[in-house]
Every structure is written in structure tokens, then in C-alpha cells.
C-alpha atoms as a PDB file:
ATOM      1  CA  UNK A   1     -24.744   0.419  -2.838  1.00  0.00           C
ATOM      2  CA  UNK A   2     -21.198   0.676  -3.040  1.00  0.00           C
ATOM      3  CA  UNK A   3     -18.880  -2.126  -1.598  1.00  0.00           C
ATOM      4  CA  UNK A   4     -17.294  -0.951   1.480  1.00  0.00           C
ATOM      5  CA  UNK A   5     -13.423  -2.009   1.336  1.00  0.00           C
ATOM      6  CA  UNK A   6     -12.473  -0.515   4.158  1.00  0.00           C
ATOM      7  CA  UNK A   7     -12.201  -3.175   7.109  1.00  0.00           C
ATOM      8  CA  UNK A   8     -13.704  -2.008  10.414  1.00  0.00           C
ATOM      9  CA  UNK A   9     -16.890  -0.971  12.181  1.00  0.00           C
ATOM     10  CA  UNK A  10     -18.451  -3.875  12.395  1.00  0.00           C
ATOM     11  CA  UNK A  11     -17.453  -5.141   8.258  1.00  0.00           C
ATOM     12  CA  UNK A  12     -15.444  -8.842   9.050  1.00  0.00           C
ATOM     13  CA  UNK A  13     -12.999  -9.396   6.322  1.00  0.00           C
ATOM     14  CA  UNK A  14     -14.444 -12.933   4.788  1.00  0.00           C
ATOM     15  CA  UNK A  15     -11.978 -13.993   1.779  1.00  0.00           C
ATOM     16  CA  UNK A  16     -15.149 -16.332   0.116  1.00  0.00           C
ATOM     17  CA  UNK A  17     -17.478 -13.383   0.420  1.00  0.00           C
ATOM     18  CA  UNK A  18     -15.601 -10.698  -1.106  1.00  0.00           C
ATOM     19  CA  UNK A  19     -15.427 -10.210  -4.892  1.00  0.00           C
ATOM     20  CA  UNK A  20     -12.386  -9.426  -6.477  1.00  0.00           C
ATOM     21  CA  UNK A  21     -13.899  -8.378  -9.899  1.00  0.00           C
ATOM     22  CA  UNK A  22     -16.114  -6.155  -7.191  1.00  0.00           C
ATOM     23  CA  UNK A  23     -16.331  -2.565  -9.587  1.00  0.00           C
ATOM     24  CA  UNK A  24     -19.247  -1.142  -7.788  1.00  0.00           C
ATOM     25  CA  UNK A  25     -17.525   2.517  -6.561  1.00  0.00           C
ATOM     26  CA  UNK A  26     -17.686   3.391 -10.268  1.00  0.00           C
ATOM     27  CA  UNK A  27     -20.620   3.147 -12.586  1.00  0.00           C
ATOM     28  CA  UNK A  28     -19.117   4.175 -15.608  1.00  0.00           C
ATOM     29  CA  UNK A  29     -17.266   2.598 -18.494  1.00  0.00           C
ATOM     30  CA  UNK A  30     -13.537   1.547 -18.239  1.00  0.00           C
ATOM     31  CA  UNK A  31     -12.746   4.594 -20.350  1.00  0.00           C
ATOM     32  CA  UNK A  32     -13.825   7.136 -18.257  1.00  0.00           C
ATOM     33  CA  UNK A  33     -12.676   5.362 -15.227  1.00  0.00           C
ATOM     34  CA  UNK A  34      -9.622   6.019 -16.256  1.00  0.00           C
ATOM     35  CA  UNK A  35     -10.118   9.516 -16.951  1.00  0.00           C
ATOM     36  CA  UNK A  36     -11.569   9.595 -13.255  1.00  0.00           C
ATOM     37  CA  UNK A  37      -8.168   8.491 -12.241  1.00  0.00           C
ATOM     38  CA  UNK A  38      -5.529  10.624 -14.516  1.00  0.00           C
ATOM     39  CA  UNK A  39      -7.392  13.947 -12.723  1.00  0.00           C
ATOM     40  CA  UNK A  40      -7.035  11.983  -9.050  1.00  0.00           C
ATOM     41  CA  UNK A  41      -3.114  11.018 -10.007  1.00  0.00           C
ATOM     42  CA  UNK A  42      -2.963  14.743 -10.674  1.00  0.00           C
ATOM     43  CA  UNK A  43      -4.234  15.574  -7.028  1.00  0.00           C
ATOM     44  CA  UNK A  44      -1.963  13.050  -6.090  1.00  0.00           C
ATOM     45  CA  UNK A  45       0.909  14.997  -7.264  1.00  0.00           C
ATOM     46  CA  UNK A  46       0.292  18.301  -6.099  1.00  0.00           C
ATOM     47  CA  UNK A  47      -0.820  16.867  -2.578  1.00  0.00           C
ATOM     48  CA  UNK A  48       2.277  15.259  -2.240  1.00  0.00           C
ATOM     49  CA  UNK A  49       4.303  18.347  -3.012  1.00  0.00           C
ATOM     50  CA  UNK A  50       2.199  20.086  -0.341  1.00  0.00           C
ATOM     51  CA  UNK A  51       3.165  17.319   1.818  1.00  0.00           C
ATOM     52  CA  UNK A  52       6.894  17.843   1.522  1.00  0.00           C
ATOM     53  CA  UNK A  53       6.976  21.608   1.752  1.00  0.00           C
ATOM     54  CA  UNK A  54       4.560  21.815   4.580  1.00  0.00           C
ATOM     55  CA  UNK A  55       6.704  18.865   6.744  1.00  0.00           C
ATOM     56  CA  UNK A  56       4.634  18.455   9.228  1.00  0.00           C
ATOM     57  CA  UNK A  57       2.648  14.808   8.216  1.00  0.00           C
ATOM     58  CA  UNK A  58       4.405  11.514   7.135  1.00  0.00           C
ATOM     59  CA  UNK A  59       2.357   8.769   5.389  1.00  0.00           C
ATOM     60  CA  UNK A  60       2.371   5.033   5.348  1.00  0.00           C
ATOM     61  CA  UNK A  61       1.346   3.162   2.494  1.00  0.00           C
ATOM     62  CA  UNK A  62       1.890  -0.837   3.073  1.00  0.00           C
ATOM     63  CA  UNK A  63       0.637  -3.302  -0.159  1.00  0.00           C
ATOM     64  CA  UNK A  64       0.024  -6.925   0.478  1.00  0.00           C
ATOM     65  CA  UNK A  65      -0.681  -9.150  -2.159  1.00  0.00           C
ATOM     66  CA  UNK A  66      -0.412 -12.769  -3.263  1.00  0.00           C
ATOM     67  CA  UNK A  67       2.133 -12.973  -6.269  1.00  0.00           C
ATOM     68  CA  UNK A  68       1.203 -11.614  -9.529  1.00  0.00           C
ATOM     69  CA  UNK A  69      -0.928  -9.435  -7.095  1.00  0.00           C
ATOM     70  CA  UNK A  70       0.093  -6.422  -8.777  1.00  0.00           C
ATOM     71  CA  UNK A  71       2.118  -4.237  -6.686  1.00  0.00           C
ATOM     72  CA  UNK A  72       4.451  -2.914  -8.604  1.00  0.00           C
ATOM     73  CA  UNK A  73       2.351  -2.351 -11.324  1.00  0.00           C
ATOM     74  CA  UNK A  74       0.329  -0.221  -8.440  1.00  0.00           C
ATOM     75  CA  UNK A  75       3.360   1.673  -7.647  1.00  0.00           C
ATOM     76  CA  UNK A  76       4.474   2.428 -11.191  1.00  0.00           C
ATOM     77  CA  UNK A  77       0.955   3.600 -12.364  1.00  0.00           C
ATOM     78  CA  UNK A  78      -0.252   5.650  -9.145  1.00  0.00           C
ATOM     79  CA  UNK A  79       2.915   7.175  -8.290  1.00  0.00           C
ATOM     80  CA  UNK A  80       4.007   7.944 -11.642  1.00  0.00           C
ATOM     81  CA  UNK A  81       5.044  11.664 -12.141  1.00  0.00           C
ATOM     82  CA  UNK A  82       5.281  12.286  -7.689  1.00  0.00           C
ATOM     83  CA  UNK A  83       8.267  13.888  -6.790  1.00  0.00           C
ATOM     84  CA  UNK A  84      10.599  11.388  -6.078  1.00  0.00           C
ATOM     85  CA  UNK A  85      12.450  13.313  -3.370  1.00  0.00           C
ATOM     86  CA  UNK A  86       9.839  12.684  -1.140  1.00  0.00           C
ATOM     87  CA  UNK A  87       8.477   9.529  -2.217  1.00  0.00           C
ATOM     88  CA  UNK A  88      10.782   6.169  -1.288  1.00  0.00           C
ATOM     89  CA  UNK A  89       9.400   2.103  -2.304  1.00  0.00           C
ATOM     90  CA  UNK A  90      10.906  -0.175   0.685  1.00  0.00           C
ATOM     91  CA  UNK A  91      10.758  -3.443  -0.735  1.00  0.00           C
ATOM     92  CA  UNK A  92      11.253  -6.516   2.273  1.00  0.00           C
ATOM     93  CA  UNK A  93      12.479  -9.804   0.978  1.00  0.00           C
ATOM     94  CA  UNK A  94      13.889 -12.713   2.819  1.00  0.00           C
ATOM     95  CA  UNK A  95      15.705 -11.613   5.788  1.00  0.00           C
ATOM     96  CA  UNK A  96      19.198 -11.584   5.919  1.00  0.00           C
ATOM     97  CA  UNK A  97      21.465 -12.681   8.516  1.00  0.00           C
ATOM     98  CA  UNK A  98      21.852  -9.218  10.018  1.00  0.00           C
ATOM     99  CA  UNK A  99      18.210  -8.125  10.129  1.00  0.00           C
ATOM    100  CA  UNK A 100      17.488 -12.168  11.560  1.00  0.00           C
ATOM    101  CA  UNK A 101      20.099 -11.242  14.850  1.00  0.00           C
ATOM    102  CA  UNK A 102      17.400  -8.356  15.695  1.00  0.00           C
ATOM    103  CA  UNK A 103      14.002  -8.404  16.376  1.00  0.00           C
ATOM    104  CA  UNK A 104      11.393  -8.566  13.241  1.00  0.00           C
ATOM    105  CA  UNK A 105      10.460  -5.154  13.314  1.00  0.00           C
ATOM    106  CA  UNK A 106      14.018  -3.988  13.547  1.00  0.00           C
ATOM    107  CA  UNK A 107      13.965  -3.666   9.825  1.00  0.00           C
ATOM    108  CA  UNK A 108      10.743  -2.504   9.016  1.00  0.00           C
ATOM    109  CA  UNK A 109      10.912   1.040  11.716  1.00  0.00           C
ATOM    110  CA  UNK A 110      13.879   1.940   9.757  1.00  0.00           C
ATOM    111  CA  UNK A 111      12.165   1.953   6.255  1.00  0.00           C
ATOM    112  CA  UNK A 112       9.255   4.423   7.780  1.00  0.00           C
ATOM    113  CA  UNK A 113       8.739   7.631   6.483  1.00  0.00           C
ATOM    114  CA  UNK A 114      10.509  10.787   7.743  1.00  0.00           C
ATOM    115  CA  UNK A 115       8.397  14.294   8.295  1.00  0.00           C
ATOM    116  CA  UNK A 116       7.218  15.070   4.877  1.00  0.00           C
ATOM    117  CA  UNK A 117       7.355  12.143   2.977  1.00  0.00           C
ATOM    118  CA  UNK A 118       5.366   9.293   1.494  1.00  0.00           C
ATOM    119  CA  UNK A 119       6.838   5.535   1.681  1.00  0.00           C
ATOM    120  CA  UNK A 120       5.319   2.752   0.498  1.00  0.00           C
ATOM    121  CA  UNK A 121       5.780  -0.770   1.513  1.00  0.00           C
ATOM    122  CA  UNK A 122       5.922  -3.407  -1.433  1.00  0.00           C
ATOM    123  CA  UNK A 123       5.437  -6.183   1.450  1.00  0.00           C
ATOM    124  CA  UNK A 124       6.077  -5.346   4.878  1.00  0.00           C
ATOM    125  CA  UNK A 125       6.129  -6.917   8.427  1.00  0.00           C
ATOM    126  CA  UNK A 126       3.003  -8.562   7.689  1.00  0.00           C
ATOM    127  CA  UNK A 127       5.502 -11.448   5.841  1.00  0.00           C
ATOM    128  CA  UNK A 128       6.009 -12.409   9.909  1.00  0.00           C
ATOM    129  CA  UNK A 129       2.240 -13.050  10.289  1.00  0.00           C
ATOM    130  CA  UNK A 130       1.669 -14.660   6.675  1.00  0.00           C
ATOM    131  CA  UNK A 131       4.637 -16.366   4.838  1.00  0.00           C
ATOM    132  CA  UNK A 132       6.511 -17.215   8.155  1.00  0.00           C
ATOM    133  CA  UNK A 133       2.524 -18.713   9.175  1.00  0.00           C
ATOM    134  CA  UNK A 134       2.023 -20.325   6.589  1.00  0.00           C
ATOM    135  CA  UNK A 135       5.458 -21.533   5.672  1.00  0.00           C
ATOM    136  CA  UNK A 136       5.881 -22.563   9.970  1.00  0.00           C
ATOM    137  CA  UNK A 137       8.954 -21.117  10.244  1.00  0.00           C
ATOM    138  CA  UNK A 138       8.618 -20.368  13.871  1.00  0.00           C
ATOM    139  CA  UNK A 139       6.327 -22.175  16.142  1.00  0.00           C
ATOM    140  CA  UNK A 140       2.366 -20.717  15.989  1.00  0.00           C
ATOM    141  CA  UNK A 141       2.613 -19.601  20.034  1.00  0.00           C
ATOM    142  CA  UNK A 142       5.261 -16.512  18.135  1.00  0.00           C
ATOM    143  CA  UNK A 143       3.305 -15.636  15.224  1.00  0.00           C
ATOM    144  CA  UNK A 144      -0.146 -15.235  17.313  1.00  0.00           C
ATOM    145  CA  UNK A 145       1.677 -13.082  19.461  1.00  0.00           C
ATOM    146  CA  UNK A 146       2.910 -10.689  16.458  1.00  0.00           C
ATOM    147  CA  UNK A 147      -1.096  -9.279  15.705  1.00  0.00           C
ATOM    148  CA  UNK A 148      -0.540  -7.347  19.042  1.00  0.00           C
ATOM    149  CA  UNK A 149       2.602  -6.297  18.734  1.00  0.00           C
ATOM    150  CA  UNK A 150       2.086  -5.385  15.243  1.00  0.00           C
ATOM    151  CA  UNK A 151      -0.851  -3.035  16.111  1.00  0.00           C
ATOM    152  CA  UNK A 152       1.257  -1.495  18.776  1.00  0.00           C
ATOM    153  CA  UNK A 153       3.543  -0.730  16.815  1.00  0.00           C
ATOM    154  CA  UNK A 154       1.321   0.777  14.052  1.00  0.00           C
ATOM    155  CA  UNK A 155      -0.124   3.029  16.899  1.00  0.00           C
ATOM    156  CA  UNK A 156       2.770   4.248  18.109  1.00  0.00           C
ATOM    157  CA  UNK A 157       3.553   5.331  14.168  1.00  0.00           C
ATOM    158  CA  UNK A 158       0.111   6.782  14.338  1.00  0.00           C
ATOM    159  CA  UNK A 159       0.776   8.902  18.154  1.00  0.00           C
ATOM    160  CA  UNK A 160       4.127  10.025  16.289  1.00  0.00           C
ATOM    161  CA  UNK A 161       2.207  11.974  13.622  1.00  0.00           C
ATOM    162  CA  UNK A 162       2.116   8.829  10.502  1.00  0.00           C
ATOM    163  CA  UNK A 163      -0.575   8.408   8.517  1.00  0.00           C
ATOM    164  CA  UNK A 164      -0.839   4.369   7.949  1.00  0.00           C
ATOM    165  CA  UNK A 165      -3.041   2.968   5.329  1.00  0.00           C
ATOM    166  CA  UNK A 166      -2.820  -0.674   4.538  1.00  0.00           C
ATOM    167  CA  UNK A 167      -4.117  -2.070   1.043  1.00  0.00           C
ATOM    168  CA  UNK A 168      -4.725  -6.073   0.337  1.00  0.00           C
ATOM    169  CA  UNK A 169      -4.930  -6.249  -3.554  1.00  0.00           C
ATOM    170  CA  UNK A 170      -7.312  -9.029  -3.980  1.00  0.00           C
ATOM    171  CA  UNK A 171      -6.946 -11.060  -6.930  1.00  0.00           C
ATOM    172  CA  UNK A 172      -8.617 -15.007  -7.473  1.00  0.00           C
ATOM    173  CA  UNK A 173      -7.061 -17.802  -8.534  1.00  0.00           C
ATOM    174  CA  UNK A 174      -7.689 -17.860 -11.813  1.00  0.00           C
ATOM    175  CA  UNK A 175      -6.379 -14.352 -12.383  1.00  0.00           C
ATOM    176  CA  UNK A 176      -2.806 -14.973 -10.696  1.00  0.00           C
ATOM    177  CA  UNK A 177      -3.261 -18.434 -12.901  1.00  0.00           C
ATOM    178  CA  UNK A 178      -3.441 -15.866 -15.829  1.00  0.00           C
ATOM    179  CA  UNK A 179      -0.854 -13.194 -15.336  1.00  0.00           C
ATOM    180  CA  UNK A 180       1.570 -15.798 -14.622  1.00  0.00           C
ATOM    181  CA  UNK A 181       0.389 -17.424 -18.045  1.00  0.00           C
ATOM    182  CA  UNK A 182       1.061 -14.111 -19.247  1.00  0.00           C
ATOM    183  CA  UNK A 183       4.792 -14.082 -17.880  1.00  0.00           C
ATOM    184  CA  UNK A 184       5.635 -17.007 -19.525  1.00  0.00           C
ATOM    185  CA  UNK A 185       4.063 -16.376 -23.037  1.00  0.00           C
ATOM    186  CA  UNK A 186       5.033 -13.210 -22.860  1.00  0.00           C
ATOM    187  CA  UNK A 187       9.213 -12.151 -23.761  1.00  0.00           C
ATOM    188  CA  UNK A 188       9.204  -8.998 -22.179  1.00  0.00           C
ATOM    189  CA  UNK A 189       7.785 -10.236 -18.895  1.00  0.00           C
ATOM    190  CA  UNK A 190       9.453 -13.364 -19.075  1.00  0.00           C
ATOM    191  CA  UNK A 191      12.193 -11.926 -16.373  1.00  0.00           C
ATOM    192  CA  UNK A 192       9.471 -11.598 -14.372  1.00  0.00           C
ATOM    193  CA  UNK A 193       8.290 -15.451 -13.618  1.00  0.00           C
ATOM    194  CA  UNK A 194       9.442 -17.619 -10.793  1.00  0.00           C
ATOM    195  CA  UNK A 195       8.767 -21.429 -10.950  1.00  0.00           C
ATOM    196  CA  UNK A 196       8.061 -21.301  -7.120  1.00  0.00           C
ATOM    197  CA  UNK A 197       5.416 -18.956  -7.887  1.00  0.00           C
ATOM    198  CA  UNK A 198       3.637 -22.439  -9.123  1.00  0.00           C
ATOM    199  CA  UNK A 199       4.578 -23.993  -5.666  1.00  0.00           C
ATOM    200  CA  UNK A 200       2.931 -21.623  -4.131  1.00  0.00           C
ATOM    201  CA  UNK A 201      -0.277 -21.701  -4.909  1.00  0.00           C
ATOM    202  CA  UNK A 202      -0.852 -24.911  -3.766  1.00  0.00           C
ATOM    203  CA  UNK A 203      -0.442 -22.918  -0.303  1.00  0.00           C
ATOM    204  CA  UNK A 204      -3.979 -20.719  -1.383  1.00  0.00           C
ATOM    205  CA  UNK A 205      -6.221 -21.621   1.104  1.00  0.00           C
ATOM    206  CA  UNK A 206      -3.359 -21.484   3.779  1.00  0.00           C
ATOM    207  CA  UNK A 207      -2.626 -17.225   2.561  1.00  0.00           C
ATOM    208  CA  UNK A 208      -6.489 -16.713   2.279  1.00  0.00           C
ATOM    209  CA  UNK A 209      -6.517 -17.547   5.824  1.00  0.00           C
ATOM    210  CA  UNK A 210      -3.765 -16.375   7.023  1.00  0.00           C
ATOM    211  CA  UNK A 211      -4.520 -13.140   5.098  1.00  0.00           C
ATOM    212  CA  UNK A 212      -8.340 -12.702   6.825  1.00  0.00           C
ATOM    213  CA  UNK A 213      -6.773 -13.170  10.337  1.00  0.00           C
ATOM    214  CA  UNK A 214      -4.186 -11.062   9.671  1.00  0.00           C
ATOM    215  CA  UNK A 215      -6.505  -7.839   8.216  1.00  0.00           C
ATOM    216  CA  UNK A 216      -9.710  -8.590  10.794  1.00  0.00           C
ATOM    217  CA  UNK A 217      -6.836  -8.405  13.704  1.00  0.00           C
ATOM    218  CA  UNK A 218      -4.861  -5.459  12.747  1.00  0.00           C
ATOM    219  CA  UNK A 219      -7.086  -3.075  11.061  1.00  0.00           C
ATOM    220  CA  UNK A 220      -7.996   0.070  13.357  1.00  0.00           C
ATOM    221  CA  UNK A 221      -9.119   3.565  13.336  1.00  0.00           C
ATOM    222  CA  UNK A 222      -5.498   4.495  13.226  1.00  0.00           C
ATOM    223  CA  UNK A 223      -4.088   1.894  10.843  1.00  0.00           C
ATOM    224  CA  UNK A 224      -7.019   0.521   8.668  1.00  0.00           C
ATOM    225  CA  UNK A 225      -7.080  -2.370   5.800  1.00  0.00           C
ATOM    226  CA  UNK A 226      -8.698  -1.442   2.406  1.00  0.00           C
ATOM    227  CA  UNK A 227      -9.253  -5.301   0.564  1.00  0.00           C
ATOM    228  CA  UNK A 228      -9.175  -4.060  -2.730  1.00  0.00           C
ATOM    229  CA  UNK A 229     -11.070  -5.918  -5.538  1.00  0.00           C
ATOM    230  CA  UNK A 230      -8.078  -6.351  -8.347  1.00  0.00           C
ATOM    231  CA  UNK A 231      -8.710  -8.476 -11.121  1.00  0.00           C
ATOM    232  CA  UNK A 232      -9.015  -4.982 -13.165  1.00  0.00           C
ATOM    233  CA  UNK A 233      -5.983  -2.868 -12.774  1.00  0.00           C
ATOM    234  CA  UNK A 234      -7.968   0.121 -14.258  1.00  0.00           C
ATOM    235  CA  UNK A 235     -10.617  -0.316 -10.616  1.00  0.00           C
ATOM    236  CA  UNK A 236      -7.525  -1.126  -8.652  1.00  0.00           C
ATOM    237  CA  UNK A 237      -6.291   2.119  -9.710  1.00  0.00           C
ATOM    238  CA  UNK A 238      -9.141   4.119  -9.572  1.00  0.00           C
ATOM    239  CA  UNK A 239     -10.048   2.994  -5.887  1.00  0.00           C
ATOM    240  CA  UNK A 240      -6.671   3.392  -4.332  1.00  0.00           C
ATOM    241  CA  UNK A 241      -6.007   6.829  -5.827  1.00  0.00           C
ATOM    242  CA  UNK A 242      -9.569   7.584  -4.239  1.00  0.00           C
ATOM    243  CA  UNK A 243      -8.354   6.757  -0.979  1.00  0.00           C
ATOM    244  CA  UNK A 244      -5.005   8.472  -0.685  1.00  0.00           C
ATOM    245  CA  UNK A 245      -6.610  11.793  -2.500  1.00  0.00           C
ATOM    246  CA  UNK A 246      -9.686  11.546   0.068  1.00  0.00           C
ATOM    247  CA  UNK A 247      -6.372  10.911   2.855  1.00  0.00           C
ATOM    248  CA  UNK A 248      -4.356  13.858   1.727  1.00  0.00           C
ATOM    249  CA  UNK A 249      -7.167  15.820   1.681  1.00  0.00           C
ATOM    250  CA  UNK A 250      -8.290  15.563   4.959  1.00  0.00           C
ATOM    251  CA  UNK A 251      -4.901  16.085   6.455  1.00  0.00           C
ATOM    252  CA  UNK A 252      -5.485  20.209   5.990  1.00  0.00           C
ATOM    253  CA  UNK A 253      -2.462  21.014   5.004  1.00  0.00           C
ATOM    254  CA  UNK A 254      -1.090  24.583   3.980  1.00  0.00           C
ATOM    255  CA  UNK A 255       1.777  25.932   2.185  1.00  0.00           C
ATOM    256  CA  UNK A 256       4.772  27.562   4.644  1.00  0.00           C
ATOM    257  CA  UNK A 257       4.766  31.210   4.767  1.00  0.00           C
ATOM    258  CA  UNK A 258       6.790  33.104   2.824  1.00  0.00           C
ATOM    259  CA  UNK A 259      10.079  34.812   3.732  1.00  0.00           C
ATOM    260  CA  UNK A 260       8.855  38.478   5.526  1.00  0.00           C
ATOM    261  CA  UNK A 261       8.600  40.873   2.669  1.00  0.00           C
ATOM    262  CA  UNK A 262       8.947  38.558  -0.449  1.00  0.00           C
ATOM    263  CA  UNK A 263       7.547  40.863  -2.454  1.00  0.00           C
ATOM    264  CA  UNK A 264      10.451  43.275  -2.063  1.00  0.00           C
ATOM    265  CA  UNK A 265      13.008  40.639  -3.146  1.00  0.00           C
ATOM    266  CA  UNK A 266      11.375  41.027  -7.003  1.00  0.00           C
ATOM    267  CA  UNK A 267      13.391  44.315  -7.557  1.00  0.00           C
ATOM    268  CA  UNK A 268      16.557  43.454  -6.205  1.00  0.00           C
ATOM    269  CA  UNK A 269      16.020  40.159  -8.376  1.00  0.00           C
ATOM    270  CA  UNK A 270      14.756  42.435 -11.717  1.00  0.00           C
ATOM    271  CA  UNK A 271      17.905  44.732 -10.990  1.00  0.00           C
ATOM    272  CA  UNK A 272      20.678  42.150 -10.249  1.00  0.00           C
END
């Protein structure tokens, strides 16, 4: 039976019980996996066009991932060929001063998407219930205060007409161990490796944690987790694309009308 990666109905996120070379939604080879997932990219495309013409849905996309997790590389393969006028990649780094004098949402309601489009978060305000955690940069009688407040705030997205859908990319230790072997071997990824990246991991079992609270609190009818297995980008791929097709989908969604008597306009048009 297939894993179930969604997080909800009675399925507790367990970090030591969940496989991350997991590949049990597809039975097939890597090959046509991947030819699975060009013809669900293609969906992908024209769903999102429908989106933006029909302007009447916004969606959510948030990726969490430890580093080397591969969230760009889910962004650049998914989304490649989408229409970039409604598509937008809010990326949330270290605060800065300005967004540090406001509360810690402040920054993250202005990156949402507007009627129509897609925006996905490469991190997102769940950096104030995991790095800032982890890291104790405030005191843990804030941060346990922040699940609430973050589901709130995900259901008020949801009332407003947003579709939310939250993905952890699950990768082990040994495969961050490797792709940042990879950056440093490698020239044209070289750009890519931080030496704190190596500090980091001695913080592990602190994000596992951190990370299982954070999904088993905060993942709801209206905003759910997917824990997606991601030691193989091709599965990684495959699964997500699954979800937002199988999302888009079930929004309905329908072209505008057309001007009153469109078909009239072809003869002035032939004639002018």
C-alpha cells in the first residue's frame, strides 16, 4: 500500500519512522517515472494558466527543508515552463532590521499570493518555529506560542479564498552528507556550499524535532503537510507534481466568458 505523506487524520508525523528513500506511489522504473511527471508538469502548466485567467483562486505553496534539501532544485524542475506572470518564488532569509521592528508575520502576509496566482515559499514563517527554536533566539514560552498563531493565520488565508499546501522535503543524513560532498567536488556547484552548512548538522536531532512538532501542530484540513520522501529527486518530483495537479484539479475552475458576440469580431478583424 502506498505511503500516505499527507499529515492528518489520525497519521502522526514520526521523523525515525518515515523513509526518505520511501518510492512506493510509483511502481515503475525511474524512466518512466519521469515520463509520469513531464505529462503532470504539462497539466501543471495549463492549470496554472487557467488559474490566472479565471482569477478567482490563489495558491500557497510553502517548502521546508534541511539544507541541501532541494528546494530550488524543486522549483526549477516543477515550475519550469509556468507562466511567470503569475507565478512569484518568495525566498525569507535572516530578518532585517525593518522586518525585526514588526511582528514575524509582518513579512511573510506580504509575500502571499494575489487572486490568480501561484507563490511559492522557499522557507517561510516556519524559520520562527524551527531555526529561531533550535538556534534559542527568543525564549521557548514565544516560540510555543507561534503553532497557534501560525495556524490562525493559515486559516484566515484559507477563509480568504488561498489554497495552502505545505511540503517537508525529507532527506537523511547521509544524503545532505552527499550533496554537500557534491558542492565541494563539484566546480559548477561550488558557489553553492556554505561552511556553516557543516555546523549545522551537528544541530540534526534538534531540526528533526523541531521539524515533527512543527508539521503534527500545524497541519489541518485547510493547510496540510505533505513529508515528502527525497533522497530521489526524480520521486520528489513525481509526488509533488501529483499533488498540485490532483489540487488544481479539484479547484473546478473554468475559462471567463468571452466578450458578447466574439464571433462577429473575426470579420471586422479579416477586413481591417
Amino acid at each position: 500500500m502506498p505511503k500516505a505523506y499527507k499529515i492528518g487524520n489520525n497519521h502522526e508525523f514520526k521523523v525515525n519512522e518515515f523513509d526518505p528513500d520511501d518510492t512506493s506511489w510509483w511502481k515503475g522504473d525511474k524512466s518512466s517515472a519521469k515520463d509520469e511527471t513531464k505529462e503532470l508538469k504539462g497539466k501543471l502548466i495549463d492549470l496554472q494558466q487557467l488559474l490566472w485567467a479565471e482569477k478567482k483562486h490563489r495558491l500557497l505553496i510553502v517548502l521546508q527543508a534541511m539544507d541541501a534539501g532541494g528546494k530550488d532544485g524543486t522549483i526549477r524542475s516543477i515550475f519550469e515552463g509556468v507562466n511567470p506572470q503569475g507565478v512569484k518564488v518568495a525566498n525569507f532569509r535572516t530578518p532585517t532590521e525593518v522586518e525585526l521592528a514588526h511582528d514575524y508575520l509582518w513579512r511573510v502576509h506580504q509575500k502571499t499570493p494575489e487572486t490568480g496566482e501561484i507563490v511559492i515559499f522557499n522557507r517561510s514563517h516556519y524559520e520562527d518555529v524551527l531555526v529561531v527554536r533550535v538556534k534559542s533566539l527568543v525564549p521557548k514560552k514565544v516560540w510555543e506560542k507561534r503553532y497557534q498563531q501560525i495556524v490562525d493565520f493559515e486559516r484566515m488565508l484559507s477563509d480568504e479564498g488561498t489554497t495552502v499546501l505545505k511540503f517537508f522535503l525529507h532527506i537523511s543524513k547521509d544524503e545532505q552528507k552527499a550533496r554537500f560532498m557534491e558542492r565541494i567536488e563539484k566546480e559548477h556547484k561550488q558557489w553553492k556550499f556554505n561552511p556553516n552548512d557543516i555546523t549545522e548538522r551537528q544541530y540534526w536531532d534538534d531540526y528533526m524535532s523541531a521539524f515533527e512538532d512543527a508539521i503534527n501542530k500545524t497541519s489541518t484540513s485547510f493547510a496540510p503537510w505533505y513529508v515528502i520522501p527525497a533522497n530521489r529527486n526524480w520521486y520528489r518530483d513525481y509526488v509533488i507534481s501529483k499533488v498540485l495537479v490532483d489540487c488544481l484539479e479539484g479547484l473546478k475552475m473554468k475559462y471567463p466568458p468571452p466578450v458578447e458576440n466574439i464571433e462577429s469580431y473575426k470579420e471586422n478583424l479579416e477586413k481591417s
